[in-house]
C-alpha atoms as a PDB file:
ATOM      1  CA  UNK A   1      96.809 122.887 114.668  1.00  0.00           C
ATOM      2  CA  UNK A   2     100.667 123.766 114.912  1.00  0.00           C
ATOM      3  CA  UNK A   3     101.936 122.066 111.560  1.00  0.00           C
ATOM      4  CA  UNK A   4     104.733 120.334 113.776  1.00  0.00           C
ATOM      5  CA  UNK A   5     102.356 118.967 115.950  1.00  0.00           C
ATOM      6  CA  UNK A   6     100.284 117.258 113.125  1.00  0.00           C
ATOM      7  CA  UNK A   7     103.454 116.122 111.150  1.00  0.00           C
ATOM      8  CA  UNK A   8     104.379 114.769 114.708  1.00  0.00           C
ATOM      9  CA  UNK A   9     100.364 112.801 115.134  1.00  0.00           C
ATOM     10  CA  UNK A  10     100.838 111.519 111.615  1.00  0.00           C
ATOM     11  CA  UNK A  11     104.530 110.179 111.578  1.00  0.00           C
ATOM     12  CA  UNK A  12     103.202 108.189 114.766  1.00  0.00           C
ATOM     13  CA  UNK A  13     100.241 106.822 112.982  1.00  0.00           C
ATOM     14  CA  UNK A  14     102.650 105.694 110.163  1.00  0.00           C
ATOM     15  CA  UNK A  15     100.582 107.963 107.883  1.00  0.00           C
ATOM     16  CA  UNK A  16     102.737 109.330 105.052  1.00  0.00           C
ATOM     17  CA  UNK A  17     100.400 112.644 104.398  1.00  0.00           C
ATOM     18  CA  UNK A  18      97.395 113.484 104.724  1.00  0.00           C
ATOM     19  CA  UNK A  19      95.237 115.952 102.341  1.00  0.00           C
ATOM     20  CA  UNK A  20      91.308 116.868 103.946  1.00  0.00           C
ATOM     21  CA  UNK A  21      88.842 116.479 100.757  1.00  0.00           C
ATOM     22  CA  UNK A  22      86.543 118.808 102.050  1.00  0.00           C
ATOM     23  CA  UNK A  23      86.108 122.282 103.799  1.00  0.00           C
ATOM     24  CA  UNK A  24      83.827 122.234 106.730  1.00  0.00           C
ATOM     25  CA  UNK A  25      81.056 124.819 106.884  1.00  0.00           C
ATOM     26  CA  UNK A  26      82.156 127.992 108.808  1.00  0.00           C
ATOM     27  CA  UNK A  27      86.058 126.811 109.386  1.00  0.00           C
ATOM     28  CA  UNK A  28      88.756 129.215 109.126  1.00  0.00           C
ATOM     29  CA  UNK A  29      91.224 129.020 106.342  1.00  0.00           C
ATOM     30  CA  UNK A  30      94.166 127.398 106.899  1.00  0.00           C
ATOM     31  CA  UNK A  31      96.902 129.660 106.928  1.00  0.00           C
ATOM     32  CA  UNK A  32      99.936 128.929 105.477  1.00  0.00           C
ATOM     33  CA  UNK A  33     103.140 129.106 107.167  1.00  0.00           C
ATOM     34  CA  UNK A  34     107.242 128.043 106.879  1.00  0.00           C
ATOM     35  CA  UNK A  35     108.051 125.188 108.690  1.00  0.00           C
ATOM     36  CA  UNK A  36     111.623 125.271 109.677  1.00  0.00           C
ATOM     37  CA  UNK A  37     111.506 121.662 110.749  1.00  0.00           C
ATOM     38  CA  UNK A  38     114.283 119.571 108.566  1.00  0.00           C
ATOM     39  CA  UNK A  39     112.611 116.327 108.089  1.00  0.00           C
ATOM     40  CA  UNK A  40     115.721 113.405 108.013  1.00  0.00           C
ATOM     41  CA  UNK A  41     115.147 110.771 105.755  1.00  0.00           C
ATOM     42  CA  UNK A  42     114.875 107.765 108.112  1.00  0.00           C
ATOM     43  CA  UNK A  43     114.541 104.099 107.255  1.00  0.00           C
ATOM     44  CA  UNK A  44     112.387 103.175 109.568  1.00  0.00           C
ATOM     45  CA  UNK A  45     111.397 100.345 107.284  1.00  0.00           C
ATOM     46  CA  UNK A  46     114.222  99.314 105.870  1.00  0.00           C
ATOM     47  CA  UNK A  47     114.545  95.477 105.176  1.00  0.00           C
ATOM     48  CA  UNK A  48     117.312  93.453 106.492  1.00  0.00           C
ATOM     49  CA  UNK A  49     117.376  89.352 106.068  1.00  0.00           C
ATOM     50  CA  UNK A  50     117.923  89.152 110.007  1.00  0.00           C
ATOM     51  CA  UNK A  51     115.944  90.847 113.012  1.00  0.00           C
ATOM     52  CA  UNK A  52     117.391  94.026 114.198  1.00  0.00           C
ATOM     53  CA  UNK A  53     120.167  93.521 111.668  1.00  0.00           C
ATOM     54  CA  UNK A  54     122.026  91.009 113.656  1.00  0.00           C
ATOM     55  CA  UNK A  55     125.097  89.219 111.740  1.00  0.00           C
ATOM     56  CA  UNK A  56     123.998  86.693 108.868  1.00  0.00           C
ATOM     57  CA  UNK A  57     123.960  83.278 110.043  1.00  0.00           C
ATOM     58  CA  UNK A  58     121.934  80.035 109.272  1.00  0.00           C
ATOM     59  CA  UNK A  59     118.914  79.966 111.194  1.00  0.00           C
ATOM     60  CA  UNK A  60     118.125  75.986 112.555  1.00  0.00           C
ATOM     61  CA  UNK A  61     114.520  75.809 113.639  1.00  0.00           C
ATOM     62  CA  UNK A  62     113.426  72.771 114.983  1.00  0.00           C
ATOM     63  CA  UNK A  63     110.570  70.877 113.913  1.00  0.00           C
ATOM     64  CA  UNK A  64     107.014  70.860 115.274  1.00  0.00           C
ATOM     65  CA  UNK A  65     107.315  74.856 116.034  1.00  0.00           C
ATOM     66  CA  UNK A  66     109.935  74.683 118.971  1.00  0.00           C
ATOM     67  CA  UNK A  67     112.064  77.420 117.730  1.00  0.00           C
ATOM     68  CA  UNK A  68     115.244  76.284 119.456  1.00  0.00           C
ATOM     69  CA  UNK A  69     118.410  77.995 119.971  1.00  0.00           C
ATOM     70  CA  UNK A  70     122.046  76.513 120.487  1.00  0.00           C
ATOM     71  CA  UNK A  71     125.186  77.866 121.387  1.00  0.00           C
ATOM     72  CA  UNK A  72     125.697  79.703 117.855  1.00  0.00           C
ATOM     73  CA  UNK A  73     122.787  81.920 118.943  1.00  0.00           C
ATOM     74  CA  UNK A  74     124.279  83.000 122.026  1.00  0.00           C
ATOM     75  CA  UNK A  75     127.287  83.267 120.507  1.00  0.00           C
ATOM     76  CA  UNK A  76     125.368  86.056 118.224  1.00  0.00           C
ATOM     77  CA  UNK A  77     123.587  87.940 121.138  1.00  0.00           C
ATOM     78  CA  UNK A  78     126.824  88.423 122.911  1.00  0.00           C
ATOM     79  CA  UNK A  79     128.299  89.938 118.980  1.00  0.00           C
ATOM     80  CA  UNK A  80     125.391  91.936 119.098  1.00  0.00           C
ATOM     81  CA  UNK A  81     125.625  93.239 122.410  1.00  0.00           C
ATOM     82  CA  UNK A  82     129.302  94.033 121.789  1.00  0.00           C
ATOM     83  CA  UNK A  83     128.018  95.975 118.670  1.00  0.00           C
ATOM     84  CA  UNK A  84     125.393  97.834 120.056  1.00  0.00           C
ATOM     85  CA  UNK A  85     128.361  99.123 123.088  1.00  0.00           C
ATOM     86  CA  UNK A  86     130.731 100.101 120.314  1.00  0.00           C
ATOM     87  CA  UNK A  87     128.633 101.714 118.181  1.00  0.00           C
ATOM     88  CA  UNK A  88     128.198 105.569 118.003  1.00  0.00           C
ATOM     89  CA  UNK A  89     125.128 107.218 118.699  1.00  0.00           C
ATOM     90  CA  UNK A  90     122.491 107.063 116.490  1.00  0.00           C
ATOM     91  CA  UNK A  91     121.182 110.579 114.537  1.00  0.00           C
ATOM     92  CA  UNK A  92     118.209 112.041 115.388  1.00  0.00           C
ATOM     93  CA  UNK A  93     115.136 111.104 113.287  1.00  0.00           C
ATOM     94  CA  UNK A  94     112.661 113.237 112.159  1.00  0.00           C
ATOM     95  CA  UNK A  95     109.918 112.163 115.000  1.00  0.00           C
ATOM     96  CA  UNK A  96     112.938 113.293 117.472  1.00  0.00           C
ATOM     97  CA  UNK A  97     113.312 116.264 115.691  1.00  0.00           C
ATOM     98  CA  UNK A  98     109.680 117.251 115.523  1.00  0.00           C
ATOM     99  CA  UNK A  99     109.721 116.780 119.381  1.00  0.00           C
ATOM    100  CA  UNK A 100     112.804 119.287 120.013  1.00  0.00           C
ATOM    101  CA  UNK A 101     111.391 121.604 117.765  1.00  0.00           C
ATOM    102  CA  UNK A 102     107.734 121.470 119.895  1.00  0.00           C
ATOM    103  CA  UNK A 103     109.658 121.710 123.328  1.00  0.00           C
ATOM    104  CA  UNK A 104     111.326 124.606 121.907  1.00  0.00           C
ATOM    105  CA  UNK A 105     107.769 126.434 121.246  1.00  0.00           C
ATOM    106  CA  UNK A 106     107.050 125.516 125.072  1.00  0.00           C
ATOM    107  CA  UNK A 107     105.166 122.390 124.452  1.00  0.00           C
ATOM    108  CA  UNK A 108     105.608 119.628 127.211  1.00  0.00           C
ATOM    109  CA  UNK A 109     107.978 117.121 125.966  1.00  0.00           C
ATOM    110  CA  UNK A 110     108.022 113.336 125.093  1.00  0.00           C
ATOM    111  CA  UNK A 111     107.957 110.168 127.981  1.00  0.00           C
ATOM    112  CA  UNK A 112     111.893 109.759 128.731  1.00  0.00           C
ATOM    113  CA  UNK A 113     112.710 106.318 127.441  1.00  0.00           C
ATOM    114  CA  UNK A 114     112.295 103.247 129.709  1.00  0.00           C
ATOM    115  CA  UNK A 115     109.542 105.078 131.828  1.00  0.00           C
ATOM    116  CA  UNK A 116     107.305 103.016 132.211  1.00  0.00           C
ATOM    117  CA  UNK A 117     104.013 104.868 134.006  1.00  0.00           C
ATOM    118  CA  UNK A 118     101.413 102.969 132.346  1.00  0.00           C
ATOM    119  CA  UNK A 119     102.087 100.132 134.786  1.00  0.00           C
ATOM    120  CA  UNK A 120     102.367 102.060 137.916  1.00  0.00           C
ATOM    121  CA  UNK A 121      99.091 103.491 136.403  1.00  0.00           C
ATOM    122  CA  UNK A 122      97.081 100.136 135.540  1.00  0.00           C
ATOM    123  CA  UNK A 123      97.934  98.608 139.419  1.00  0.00           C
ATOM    124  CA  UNK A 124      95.736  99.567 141.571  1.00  0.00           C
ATOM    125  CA  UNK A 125      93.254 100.465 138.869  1.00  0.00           C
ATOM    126  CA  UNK A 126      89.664  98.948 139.399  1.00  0.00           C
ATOM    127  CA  UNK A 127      87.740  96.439 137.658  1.00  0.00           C
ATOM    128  CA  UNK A 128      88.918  97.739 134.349  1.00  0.00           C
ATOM    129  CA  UNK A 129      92.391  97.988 134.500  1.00  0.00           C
ATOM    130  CA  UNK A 130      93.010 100.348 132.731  1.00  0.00           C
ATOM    131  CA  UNK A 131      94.274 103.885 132.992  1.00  0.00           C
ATOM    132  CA  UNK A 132      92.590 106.836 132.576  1.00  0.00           C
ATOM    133  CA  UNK A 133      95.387 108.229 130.067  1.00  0.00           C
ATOM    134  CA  UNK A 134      97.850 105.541 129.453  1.00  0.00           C
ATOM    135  CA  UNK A 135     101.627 105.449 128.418  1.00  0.00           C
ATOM    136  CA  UNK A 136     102.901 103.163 126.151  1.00  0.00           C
ATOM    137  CA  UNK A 137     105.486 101.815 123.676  1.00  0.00           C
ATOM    138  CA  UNK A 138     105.365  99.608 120.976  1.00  0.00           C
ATOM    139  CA  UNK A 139     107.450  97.885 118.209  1.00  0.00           C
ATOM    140  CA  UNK A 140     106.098  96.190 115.491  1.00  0.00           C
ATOM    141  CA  UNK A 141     108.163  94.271 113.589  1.00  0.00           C
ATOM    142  CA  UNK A 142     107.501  93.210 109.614  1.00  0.00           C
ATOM    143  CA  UNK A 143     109.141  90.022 108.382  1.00  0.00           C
ATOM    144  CA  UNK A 144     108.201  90.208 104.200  1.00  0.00           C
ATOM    145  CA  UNK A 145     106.262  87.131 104.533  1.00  0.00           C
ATOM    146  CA  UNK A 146     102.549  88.231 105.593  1.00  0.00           C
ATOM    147  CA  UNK A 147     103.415  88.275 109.050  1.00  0.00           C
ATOM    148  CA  UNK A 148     103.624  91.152 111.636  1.00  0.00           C
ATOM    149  CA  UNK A 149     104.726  90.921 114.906  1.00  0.00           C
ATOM    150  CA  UNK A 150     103.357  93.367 117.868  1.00  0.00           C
ATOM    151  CA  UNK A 151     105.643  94.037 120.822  1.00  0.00           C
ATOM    152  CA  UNK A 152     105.116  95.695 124.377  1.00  0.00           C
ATOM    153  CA  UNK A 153     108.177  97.505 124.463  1.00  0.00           C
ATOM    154  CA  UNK A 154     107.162 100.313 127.133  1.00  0.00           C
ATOM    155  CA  UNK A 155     109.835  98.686 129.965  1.00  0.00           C
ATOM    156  CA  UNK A 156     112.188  98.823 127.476  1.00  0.00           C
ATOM    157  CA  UNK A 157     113.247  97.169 123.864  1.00  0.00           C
ATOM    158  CA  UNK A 158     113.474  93.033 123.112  1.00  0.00           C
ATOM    159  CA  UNK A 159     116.529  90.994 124.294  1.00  0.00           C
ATOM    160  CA  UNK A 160     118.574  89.871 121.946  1.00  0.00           C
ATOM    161  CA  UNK A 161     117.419  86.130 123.168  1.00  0.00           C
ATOM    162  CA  UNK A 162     113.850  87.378 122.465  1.00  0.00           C
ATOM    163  CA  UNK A 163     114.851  88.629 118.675  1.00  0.00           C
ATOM    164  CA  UNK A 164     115.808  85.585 118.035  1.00  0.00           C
ATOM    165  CA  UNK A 165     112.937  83.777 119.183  1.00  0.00           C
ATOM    166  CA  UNK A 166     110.983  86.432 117.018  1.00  0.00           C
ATOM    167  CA  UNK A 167     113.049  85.577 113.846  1.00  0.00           C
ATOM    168  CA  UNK A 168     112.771  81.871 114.472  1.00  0.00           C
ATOM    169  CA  UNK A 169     108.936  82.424 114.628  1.00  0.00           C
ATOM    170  CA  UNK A 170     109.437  83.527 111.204  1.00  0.00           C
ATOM    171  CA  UNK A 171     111.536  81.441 109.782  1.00  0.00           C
ATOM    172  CA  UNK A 172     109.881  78.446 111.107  1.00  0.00           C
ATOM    173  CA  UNK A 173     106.265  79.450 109.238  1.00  0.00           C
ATOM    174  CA  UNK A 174     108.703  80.205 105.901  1.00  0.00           C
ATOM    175  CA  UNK A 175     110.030  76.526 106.156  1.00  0.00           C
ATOM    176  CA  UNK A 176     106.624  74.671 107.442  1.00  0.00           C
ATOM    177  CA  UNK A 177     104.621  76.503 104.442  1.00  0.00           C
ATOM    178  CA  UNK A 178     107.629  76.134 101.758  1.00  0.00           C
ATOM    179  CA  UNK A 179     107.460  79.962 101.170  1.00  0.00           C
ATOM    180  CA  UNK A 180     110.279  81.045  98.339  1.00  0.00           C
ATOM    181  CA  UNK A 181     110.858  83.693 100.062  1.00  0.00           C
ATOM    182  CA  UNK A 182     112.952  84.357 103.279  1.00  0.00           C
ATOM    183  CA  UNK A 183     111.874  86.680 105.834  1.00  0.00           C
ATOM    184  CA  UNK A 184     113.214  90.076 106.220  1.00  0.00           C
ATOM    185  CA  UNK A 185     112.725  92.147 108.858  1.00  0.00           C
ATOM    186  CA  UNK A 186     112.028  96.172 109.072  1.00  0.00           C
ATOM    187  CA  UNK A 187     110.902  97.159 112.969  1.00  0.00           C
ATOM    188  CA  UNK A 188     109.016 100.586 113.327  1.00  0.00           C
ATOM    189  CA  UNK A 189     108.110 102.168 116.571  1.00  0.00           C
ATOM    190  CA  UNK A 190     105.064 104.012 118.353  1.00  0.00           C
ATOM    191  CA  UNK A 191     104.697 106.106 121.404  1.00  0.00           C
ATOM    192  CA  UNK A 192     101.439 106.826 123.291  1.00  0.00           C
ATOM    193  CA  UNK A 193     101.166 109.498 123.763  1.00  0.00           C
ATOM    194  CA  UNK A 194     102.765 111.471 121.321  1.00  0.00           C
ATOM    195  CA  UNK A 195     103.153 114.569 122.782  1.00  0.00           C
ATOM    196  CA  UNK A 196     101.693 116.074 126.392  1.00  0.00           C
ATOM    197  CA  UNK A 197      99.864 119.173 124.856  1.00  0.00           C
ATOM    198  CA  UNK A 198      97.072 120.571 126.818  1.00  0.00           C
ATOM    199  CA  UNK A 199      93.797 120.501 124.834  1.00  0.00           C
ATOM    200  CA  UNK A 200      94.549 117.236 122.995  1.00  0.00           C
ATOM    201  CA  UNK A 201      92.540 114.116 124.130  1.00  0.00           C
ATOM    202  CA  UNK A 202      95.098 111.411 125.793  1.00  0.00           C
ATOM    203  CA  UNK A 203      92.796 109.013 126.859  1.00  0.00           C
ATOM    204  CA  UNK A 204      91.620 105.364 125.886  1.00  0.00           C
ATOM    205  CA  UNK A 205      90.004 105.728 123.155  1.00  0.00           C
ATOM    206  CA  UNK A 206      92.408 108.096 121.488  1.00  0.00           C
ATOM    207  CA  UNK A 207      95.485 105.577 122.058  1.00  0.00           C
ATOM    208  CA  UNK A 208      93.343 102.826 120.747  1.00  0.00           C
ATOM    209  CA  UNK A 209      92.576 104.812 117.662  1.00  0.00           C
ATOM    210  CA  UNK A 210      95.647 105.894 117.355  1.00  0.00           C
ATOM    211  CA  UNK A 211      97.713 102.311 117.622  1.00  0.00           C
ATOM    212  CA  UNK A 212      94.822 100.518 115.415  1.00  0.00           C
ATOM    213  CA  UNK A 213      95.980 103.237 112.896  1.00  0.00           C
ATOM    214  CA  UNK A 214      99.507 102.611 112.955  1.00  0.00           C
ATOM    215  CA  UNK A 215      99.384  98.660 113.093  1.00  0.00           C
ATOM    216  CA  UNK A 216      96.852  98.899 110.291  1.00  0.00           C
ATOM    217  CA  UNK A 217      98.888 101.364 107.631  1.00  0.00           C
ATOM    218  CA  UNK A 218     101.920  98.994 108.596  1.00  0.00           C
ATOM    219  CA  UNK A 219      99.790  96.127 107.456  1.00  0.00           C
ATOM    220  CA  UNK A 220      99.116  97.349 104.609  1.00  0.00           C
ATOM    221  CA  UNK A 221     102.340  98.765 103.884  1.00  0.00           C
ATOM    222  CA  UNK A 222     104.118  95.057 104.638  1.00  0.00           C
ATOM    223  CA  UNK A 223     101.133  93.143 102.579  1.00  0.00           C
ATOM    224  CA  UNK A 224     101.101  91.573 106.063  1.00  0.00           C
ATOM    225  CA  UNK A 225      97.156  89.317 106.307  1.00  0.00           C
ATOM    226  CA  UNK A 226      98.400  87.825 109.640  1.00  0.00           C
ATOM    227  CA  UNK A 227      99.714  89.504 113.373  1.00  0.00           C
ATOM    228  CA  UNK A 228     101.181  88.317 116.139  1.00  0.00           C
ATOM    229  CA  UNK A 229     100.264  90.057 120.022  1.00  0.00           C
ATOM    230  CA  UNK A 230     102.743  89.203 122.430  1.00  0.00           C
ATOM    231  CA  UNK A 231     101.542  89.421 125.435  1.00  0.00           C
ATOM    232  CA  UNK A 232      98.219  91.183 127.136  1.00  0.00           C
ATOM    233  CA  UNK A 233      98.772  94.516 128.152  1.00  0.00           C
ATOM    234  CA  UNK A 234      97.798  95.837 124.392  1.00  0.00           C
ATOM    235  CA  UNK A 235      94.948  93.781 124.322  1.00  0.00           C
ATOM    236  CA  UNK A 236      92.375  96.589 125.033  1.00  0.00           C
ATOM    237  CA  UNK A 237      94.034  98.883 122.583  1.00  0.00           C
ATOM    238  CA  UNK A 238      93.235  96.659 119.752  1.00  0.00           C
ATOM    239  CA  UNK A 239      90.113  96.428 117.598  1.00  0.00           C
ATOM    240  CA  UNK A 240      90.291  92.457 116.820  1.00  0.00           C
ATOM    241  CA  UNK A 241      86.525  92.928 114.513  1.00  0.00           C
ATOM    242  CA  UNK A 242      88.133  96.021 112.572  1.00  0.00           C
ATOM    243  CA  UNK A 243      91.010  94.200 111.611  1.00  0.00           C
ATOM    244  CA  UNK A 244      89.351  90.978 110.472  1.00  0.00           C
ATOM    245  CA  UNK A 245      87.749  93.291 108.407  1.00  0.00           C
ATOM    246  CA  UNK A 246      90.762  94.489 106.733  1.00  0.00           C
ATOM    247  CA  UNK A 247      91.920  90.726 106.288  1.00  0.00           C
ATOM    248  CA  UNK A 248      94.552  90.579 109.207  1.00  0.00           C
ATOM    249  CA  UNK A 249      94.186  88.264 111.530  1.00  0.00           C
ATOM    250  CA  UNK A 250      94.944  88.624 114.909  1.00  0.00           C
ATOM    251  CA  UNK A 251      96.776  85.668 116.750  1.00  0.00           C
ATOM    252  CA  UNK A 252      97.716  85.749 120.420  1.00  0.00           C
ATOM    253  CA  UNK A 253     100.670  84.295 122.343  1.00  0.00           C
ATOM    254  CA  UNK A 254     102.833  85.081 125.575  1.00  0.00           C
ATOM    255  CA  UNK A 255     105.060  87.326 125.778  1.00  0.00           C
ATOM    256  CA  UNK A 256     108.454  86.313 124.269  1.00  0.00           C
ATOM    257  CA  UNK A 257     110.565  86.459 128.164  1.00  0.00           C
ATOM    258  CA  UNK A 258     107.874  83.854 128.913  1.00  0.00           C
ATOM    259  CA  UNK A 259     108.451  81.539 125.995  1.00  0.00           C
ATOM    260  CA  UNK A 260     112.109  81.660 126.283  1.00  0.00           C
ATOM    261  CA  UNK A 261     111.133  80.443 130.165  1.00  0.00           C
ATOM    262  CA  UNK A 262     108.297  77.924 129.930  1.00  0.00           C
ATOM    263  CA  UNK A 263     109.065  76.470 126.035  1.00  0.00           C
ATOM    264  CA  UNK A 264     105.731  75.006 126.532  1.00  0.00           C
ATOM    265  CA  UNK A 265     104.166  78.093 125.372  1.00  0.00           C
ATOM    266  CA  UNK A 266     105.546  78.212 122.186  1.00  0.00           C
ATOM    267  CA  UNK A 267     103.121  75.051 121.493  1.00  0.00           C
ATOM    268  CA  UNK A 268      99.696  76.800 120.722  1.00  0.00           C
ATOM    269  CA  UNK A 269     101.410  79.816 118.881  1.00  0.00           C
ATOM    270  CA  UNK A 270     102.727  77.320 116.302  1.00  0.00           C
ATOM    271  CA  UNK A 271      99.526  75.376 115.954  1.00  0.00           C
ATOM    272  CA  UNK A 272      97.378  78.209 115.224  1.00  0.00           C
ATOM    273  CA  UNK A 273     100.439  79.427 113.090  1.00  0.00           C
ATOM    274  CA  UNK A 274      99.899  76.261 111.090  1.00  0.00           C
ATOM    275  CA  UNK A 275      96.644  76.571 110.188  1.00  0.00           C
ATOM    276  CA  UNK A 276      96.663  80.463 108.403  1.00  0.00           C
ATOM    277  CA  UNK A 277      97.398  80.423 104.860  1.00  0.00           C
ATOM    278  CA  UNK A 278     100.566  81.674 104.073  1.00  0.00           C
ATOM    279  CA  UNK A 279     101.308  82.477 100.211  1.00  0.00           C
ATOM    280  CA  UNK A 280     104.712  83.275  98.456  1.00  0.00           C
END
């Protein structure tokens, strides 16, 4: 495999590096060979004490799991937007960088951003649902605590109004379990698929495998033993038995633009929230 490509597979997976422990019978060696990728150090993971790294500010949760906002929050979201307008464009990280480098040796190139095939894909499909070789995007976000949080993003990133709600999840099960430790929030990102090369198996199974990886090594990474899913449309995508085996349990609610609509749904996120044991 082209040693861009597999850097490419494994910085999607959230896999550091990976070393094979044995030589199968009758392989080829490996040959070696100069990789004139230049791998930016990205913090990907980096904490911050607020979601997204939105201005510090006192977050007021309301009781019983509501997760209110007043006119302070909007006040923030409309900073935030301002912000985001102003600022200059971001550098390229290394995943982007692996990809130019890869389009450059003819290979097809990433999903633009904000395409969203996957759901022109899945209507129409039959009993199923699903595609045959779906497109997606996801963000999980870590908040320090134990928690993770699993986000559709493939029609495009959270509102700021839905950040918020997301950080007042968090900050609600810090207060209600008297944790001494505030959340903080890193956000990493995966793509399905990786890259369009001919050859490489872009179906179900491989995008299941390959987002159960990457939610997985982030648990682990984040010392998180409890996940949110917002929404269905990942659903099929994750292995609920494998990670109950790892000691992460899986809890479901609607997706965040729904909750901010119908505050009723917030109610049976928060009760199951209250019954997981969270530990400082």
């Amino acid at each position: 495999m082209n040693e861009a490509l597999r850097l490419d597979y494994l910085h999607a997976m959230g896999v550091d590096s990976y070393v094979p422990r044995f030589e199968l019978d009758g392989a080829a060696p490996s040959p070696l060979c100069d990789l004139s990728v230049v791998l930016a150090d990205v913090a990907v993971n980096a904490p911050s004490n607020n979601y997204d790294d939105e201005a510090t500010r006192d977050e007021r949760v309301a009781e019983a799991g509501h997760f209110d906002s007043d006119a302070e929050y909007q006040q923030m979201a409309e900073a935030a937007e301002r912000k985001d307008r102003e600022a200059p464009s971001a550098p390229l990280s290394a995943g982007s960088r692996i990809a130019s480098t890869m389009q450059e040796l003819g290979f097809a190139s990433p999903v633009p951003a904000g395409h969203n095939p996957a759901a022109e894909q899945i209507a129409g499909e039959g009993a199923q649902g699903l595609a045959a070789n779906p497109e997606f995007s996801v963000e999980l976000v870590a908040t320090g605590i134990g928690l993770l949080m699993i986000v559709d993003t493939t029609a495009g990133p959270p509102s700021p109004a839905e950040k918020r709600l997301m950080a007042n999840i968090a900050v609600a099960v810090s207060r209600h379990h008297k944790l001494a430790k505030a959340p903080e929030f890193a956000t990493s990102r995966f793509k399905w698929p990786v890259l369009k090369t001919p050859g490489l198996s872009l179906g179900r199974d491989a995008a299941k495998e390959a987002l159960q990886a990457n939610i997985m090594a982030q648990a682990e990474r984040q010392h998180a033993h409890c996940a949110i899913l917002f929404g269905s449309s990942l659903q099929p995508f994750i292995d609920v038995a494998i990670l109950q085996q790892a000691g992460v349990q899986l809890l479901y609610a609607a997706e965040p633009a729904a909750m901010l609509s119908d505050g009723s749904l917030k109610a049976p996120l928060w009760q199951n929230l209250r019954k997981v044991l969270f530990t400082s």
